[in-house]
Protein backbone atom coordinates (compact mmCIF):
# COMPACT_ATOMS: atom_id res chain seq x y z
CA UNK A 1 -1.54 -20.47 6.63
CA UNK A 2 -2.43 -21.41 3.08
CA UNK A 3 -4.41 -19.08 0.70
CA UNK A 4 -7.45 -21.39 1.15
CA UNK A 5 -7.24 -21.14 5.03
CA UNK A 6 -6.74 -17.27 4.83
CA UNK A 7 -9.82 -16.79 2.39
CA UNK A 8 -12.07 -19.25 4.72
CA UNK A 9 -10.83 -17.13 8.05
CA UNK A 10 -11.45 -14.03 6.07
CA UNK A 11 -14.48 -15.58 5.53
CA UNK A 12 -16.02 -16.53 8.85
CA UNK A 13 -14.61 -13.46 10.08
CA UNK A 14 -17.38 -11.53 7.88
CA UNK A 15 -19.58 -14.16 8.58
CA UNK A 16 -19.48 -12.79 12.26
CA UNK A 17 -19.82 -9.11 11.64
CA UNK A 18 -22.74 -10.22 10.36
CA UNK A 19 -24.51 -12.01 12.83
CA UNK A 20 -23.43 -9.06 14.90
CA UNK A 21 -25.46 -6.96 12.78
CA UNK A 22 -28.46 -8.68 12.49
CA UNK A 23 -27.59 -9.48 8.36
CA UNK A 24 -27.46 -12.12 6.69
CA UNK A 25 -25.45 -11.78 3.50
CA UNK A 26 -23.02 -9.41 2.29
CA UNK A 27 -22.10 -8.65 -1.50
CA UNK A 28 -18.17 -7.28 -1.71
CA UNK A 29 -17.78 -5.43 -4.54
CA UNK A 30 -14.69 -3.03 -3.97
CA UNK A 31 -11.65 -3.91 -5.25
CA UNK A 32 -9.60 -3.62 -2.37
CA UNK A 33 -12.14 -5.93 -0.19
CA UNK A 34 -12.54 -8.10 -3.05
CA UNK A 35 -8.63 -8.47 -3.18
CA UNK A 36 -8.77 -8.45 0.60
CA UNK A 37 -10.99 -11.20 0.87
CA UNK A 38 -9.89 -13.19 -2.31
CA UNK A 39 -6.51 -12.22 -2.46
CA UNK A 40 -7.09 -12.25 -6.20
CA UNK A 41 -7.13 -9.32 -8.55
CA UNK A 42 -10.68 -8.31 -9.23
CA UNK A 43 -9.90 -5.22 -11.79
CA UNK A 44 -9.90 -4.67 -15.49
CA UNK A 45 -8.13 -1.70 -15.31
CA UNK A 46 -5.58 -0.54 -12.79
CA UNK A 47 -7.37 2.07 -11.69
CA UNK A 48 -10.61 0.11 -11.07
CA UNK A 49 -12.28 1.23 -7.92
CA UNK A 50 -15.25 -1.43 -8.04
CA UNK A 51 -14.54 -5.25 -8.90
CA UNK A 52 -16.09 -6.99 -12.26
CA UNK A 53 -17.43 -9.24 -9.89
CA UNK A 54 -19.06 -9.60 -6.85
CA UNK A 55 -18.91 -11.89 -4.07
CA UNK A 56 -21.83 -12.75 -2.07
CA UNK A 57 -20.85 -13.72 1.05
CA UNK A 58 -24.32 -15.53 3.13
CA UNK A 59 -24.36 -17.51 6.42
CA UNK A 60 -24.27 -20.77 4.29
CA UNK A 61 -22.97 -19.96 1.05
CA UNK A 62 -20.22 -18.26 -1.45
CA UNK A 63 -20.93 -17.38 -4.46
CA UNK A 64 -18.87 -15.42 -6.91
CA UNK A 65 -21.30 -13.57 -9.84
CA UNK A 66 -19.67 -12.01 -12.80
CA UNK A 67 -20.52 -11.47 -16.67
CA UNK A 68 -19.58 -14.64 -19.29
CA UNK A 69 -17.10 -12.80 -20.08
CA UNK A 70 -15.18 -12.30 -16.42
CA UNK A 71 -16.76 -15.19 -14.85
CA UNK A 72 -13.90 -18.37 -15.49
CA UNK A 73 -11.38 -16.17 -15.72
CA UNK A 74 -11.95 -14.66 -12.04
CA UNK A 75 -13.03 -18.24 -11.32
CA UNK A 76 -9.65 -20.00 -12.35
CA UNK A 77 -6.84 -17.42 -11.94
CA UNK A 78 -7.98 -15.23 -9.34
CA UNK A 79 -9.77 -17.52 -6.85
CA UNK A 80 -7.39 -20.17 -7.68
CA UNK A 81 -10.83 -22.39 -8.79
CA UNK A 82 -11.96 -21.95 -5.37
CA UNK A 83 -13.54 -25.12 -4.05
CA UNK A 84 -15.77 -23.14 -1.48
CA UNK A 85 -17.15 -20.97 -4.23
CA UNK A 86 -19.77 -21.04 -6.84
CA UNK A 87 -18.93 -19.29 -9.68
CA UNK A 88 -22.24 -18.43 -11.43
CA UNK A 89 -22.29 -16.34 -14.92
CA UNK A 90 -24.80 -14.48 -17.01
CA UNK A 91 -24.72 -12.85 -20.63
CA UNK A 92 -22.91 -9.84 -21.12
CA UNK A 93 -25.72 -8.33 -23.34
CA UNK A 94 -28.28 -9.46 -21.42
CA UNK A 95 -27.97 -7.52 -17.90
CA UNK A 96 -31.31 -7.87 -16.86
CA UNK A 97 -30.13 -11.80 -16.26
CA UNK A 98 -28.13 -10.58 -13.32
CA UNK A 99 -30.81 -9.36 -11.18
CA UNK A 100 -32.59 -13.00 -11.99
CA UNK A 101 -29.30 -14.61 -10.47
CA UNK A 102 -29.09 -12.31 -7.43
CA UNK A 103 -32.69 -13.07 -6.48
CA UNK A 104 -31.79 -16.57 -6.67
CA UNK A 105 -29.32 -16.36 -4.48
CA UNK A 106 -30.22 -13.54 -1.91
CA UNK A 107 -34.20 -13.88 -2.31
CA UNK A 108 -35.29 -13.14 1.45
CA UNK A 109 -31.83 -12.63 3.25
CA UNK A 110 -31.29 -9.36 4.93
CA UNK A 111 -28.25 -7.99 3.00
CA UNK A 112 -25.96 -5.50 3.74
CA UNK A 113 -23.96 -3.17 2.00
CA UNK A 114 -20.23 -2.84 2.02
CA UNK A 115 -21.01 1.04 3.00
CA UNK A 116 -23.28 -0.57 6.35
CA UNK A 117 -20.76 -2.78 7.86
CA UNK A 118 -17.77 -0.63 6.80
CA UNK A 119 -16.02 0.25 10.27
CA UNK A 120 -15.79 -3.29 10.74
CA UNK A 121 -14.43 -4.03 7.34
CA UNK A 122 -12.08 -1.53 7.54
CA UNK A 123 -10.79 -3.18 11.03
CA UNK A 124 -10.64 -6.43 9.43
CA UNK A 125 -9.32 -5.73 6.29
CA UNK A 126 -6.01 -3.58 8.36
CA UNK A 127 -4.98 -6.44 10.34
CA UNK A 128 -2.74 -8.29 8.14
CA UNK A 129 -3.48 -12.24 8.63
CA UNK A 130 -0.47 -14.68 8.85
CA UNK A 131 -0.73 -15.29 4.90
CA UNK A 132 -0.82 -11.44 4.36
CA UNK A 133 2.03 -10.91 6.19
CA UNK A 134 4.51 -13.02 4.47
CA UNK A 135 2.78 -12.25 0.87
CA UNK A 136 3.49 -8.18 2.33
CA UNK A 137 7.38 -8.93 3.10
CA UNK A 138 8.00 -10.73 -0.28
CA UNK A 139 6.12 -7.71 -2.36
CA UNK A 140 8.14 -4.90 -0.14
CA UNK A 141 11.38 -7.10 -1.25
CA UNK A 142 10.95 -7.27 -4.54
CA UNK A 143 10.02 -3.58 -5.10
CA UNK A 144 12.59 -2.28 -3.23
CA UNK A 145 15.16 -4.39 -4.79
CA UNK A 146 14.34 -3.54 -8.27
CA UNK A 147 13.51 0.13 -7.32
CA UNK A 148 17.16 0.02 -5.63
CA UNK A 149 18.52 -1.71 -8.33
CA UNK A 150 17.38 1.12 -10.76
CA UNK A 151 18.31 4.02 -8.79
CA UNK A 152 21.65 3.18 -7.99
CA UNK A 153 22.39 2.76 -12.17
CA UNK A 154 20.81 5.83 -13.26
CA UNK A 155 22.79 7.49 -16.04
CA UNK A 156 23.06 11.50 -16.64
CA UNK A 157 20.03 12.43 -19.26
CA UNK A 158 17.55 9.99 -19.06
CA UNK A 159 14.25 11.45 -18.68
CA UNK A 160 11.53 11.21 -16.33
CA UNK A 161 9.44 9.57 -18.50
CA UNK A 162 11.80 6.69 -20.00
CA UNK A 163 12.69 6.05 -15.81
CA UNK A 164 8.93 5.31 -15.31
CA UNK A 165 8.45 2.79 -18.28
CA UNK A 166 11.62 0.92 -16.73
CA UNK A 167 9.86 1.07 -13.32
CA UNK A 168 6.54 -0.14 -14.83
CA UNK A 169 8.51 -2.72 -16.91
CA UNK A 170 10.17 -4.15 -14.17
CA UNK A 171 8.09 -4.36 -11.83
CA UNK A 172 5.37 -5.65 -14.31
CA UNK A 173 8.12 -8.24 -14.92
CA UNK A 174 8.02 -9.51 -11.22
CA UNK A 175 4.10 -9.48 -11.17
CA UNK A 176 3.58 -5.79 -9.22
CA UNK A 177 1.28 -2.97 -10.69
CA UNK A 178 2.35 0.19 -10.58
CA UNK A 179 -0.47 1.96 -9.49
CA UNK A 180 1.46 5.03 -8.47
CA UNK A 181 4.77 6.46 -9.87
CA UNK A 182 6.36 9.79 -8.81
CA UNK A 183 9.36 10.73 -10.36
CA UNK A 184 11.03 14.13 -10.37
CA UNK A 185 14.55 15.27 -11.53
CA UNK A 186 16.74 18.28 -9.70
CA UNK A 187 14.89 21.64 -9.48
CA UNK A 188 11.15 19.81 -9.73
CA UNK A 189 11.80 17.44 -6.94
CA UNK A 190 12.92 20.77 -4.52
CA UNK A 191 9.68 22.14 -6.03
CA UNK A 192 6.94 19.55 -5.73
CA UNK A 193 5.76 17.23 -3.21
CA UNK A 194 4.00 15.20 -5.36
CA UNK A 195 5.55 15.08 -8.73
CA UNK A 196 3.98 13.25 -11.46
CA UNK A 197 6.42 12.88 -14.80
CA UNK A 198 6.76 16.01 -16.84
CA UNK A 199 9.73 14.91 -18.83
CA UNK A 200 12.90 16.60 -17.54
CA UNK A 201 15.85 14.97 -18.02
CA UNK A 202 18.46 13.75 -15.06
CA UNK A 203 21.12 16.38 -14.21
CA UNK A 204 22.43 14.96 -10.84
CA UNK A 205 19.35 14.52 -8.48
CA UNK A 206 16.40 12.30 -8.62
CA UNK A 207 13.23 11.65 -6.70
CA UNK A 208 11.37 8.60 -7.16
CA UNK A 209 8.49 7.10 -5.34
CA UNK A 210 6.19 4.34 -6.25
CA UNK A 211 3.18 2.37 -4.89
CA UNK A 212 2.93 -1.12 -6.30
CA UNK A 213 0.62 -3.84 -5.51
CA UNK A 214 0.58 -7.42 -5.97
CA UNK A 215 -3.02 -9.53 -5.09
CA UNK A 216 -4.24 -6.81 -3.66
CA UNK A 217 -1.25 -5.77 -1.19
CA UNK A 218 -0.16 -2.53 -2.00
CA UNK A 219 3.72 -1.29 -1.01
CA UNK A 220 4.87 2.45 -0.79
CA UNK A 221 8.36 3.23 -0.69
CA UNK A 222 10.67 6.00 -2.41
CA UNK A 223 14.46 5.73 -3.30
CA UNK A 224 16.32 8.84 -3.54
CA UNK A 225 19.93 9.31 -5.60
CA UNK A 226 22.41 11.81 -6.53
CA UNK A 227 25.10 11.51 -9.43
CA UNK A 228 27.69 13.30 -7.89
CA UNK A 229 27.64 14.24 -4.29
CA UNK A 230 26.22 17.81 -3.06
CA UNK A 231 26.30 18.42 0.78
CA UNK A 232 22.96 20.15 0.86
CA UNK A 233 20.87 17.43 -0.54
CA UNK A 234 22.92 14.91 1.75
CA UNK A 235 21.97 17.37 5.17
CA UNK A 236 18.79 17.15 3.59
CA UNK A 237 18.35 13.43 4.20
CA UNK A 238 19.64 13.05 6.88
CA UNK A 239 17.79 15.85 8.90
CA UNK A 240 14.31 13.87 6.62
CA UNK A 241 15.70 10.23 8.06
CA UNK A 242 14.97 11.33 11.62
CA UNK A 243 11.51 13.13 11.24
CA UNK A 244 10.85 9.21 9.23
CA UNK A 245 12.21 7.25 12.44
CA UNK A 246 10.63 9.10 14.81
CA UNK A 247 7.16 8.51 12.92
CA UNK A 248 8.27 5.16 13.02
CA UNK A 249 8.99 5.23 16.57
CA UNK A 250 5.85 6.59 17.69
CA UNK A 251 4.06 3.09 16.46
CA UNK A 252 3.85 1.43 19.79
CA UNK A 253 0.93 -0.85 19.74
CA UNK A 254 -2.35 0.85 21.91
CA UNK A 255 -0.41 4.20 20.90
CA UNK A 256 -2.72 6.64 18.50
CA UNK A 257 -1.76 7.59 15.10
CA UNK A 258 -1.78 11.04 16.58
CA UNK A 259 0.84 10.32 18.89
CA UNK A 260 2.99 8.77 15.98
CA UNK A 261 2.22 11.85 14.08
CA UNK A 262 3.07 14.10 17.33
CA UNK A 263 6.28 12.41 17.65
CA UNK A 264 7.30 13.38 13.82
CA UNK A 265 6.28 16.97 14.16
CA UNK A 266 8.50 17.56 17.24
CA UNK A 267 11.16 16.09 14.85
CA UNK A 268 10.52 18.36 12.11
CA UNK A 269 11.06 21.00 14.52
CA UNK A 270 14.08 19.78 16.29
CA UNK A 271 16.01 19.33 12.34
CA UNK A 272 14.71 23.29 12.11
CA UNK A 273 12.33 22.38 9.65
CA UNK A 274 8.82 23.17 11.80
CA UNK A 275 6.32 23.93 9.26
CA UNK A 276 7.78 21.41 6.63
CA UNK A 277 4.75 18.77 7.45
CA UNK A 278 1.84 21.18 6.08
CA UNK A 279 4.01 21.05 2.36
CA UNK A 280 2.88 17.26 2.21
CA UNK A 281 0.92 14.71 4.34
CA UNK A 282 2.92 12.62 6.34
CA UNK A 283 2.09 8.92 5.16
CA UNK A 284 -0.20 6.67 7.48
CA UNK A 285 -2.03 3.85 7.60
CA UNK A 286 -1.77 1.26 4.93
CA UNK A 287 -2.61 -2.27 3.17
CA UNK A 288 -5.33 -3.14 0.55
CA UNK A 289 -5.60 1.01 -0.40
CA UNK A 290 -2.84 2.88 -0.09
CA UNK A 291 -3.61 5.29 2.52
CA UNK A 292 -6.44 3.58 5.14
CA UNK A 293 -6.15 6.52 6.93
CA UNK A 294 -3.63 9.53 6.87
CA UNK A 295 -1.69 10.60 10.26
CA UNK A 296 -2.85 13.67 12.10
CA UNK A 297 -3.89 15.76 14.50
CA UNK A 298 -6.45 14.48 15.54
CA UNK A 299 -6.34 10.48 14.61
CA UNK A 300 -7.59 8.28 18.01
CA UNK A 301 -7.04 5.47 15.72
CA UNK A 302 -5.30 3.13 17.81
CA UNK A 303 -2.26 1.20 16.58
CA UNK A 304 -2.38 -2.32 16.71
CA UNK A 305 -0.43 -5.29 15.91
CA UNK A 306 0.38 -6.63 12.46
CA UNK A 307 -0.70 -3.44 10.99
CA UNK A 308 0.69 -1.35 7.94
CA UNK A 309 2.28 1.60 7.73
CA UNK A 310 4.11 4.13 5.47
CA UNK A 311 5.05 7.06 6.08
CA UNK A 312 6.31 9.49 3.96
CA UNK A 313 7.73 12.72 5.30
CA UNK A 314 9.87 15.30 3.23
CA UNK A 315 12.39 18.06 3.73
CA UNK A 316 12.43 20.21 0.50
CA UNK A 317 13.21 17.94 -2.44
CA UNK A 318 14.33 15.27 -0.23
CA UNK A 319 11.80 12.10 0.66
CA UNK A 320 11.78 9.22 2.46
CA UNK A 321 9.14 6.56 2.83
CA UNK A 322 9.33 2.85 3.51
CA UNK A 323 6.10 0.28 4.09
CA UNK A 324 6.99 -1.21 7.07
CA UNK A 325 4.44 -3.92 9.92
CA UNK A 326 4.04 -3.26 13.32
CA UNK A 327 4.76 -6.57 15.49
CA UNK A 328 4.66 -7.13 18.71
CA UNK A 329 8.66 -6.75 19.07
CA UNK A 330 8.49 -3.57 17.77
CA UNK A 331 8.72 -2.22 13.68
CA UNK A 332 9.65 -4.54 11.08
CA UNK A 333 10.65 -2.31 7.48
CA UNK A 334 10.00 -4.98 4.86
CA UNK A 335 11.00 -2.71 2.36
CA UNK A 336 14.55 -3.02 4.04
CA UNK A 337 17.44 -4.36 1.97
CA UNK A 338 20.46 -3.60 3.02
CA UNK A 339 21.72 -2.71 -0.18
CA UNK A 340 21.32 0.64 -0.28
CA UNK A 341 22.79 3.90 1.18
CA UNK A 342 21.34 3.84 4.78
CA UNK A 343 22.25 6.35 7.87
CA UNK A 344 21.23 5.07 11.86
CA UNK A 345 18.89 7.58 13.48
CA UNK A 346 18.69 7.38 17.56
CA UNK A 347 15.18 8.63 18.30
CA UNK A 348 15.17 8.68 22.50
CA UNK A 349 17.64 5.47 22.31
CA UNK A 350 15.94 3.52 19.55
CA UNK A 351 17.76 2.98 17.15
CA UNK A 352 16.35 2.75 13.45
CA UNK A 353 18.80 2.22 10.01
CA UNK A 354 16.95 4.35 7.85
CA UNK A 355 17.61 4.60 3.25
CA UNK A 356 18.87 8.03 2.33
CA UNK A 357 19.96 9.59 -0.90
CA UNK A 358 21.94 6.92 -3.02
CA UNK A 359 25.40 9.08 -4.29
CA UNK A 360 26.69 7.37 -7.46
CA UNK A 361 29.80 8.91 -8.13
CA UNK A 362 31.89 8.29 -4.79
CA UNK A 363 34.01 11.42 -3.62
């Protein structure tokens, strides 16, 4: 499937929510279902919530609508100069002229709002599409090879802070934005779950966890690593590997996110660790945001094939988290490289090879 084919089947596929509905237009203006739909970036700034242009999606027609100053440059780089599209612009300074060009192009359709039709969007935009999935596996490769790459040469003393602009730098480098960065050295990573830079320098542990996304797409995965070895934080792992493969072994397609999240509990308490889960949520659904959904008690979503998930469980100061698809064969980790430290956890004979805690210095 090319990018063309996968925007026109995203396409129709909208097209046929609303006819369901009883609408007859849409206008996307989110950034992850413009990304979604576009598989372009629609953002000025990373953390952009809302496009700087909107797509109007009608029975007959696409157009894209975006200020002079956005409207060729979304046009040409991020819709690839769509053929199917009509890229219409209006002055910056005059914003008045964009309800003119609206009216022209909805006058009289029944429109709805991303917010009306959002169930359906949401089980649309979760279901990765042929082009998705490959686009997915090469973004999980590349970010776990660099993150990998960057773990395993970590030198005593560098601080949090100069770790997360050579993150950002590299995976800027290889076209990924680093929406999310976690990084936390010895004593904060046994103390927070979620641990933003505060500038500590590396003694011999460090935590690092990242969320970059590429078109849209967005990866999770953290890399763990010691300097020297230390037996606690190594039990640590390994006891947090199988709570993460039996997560991962609860995603049976028709199974619910509940049941995935069951099965990682009654891990937790089998590696004596019972109450660990309420320090942190657990990871869950993901794709165009970063969390779709989070797993619970109490999730009937169902799980369903080519889906995305990370999970993300910890076991105090250690993590692990990988993005991985759920196919009909079973779990693919596309975060997997094989060139990291890695441990095989048997969860009720299924076996999963699951990244621990990266030990520099070889006893």
């Amino acid at each position: 499937m090319t990018r063309q084919e996968d925007f026109l089947y995203k396409v129709e596929a909208i097209r046929n929510i609303l006819r369901e509905k009883n609408f007859e237009g849409i206008e996307i203006k989110s950034q992850a279902n413009f990304s979604y739909v576009t598989r372009g970036r629609g953002f000025i700034g990373l953390a952009s919530t809302v496009a700087c242009g909107s797509l109007f999606i009608t029975l007959d027609h696409i157009y894209l609508v975006s200020e002079n100053i956005e409207i060729m440059r979304l046009y040409n780089e991020q819709l690839d100069s769509n053929p199917s599209v009509c890229a219409i612009g209006y002055p910056w300074d005059e914003p008045q002229k964009r309800e003119e060009v609206v009216s022209q192009i909805i006058g009289g359709l029944k429109m709805a709002t991303e917010g009306e039709v959002e169930a359906e969007l949401f089980k649309l935009r979760t279901i990765m599409t042929p082009y998705d999935r490959e686009e997915y596996k090469k973004l999980s490769y590349d970010t776990a090879v660099l993150i990998e790459e960057i773990c395993k040469n970590l030198k005593k003393g560098i601080s949090e802070y100069e770790l997360a602009g050579e993150i950002s730098g590299r995976l800027w480098s290889n076209n990924i934005e680093p929406i999310t960065i976690l990084i936390a050295f010895d004593e904060r990573a046994l103390r927070y779950r979620h641990p933003v830079m505060a500038g500590n320098r590396l003694e011999n542990y460090g935590l690092v966890g990242i969320c970059g996304r590429r078109n849209g797409l967005i990866v999770s995965l953290s890399r763990d690593v010691l300097l020297d070895y230390d037996e606690d934080m190594v039990e640590k792992h390994t006891r947090c590997a199988m709570v993460h493969a039996a997560f991962l072994s609860g995603l049976k397609i028709g199974n619910t996110v509940e049941s995935a999240f069951g099965k990682g509990l009654l891990e937790y308490q089998k590696q004596g660790y019972p109450l660990e889960y309420k320090e942190h949520h657990q990871g869950g659904l993901t794709g165009f945001i970063p969390r779709e959904l989070r797993a619970n008690i109490g999730c009937t979503h169902s799980v369903r094939r080519d889906e995305a998930y990370a999970f993300n469980p910890t076991i105090q100061g250690s993590k692990c988290e990988d993005t991985v698809l759920v196919t009909e064969n079973g779990i693919e980790i596309i975060t997997y490289t094989g060139n990291y430290a890695y441990i095989t956890c048997d969860i009720d004979g299924e076996k999963f090879m699951m990244p621990t805690v990266y030990v520099v210095n070889k006893r």
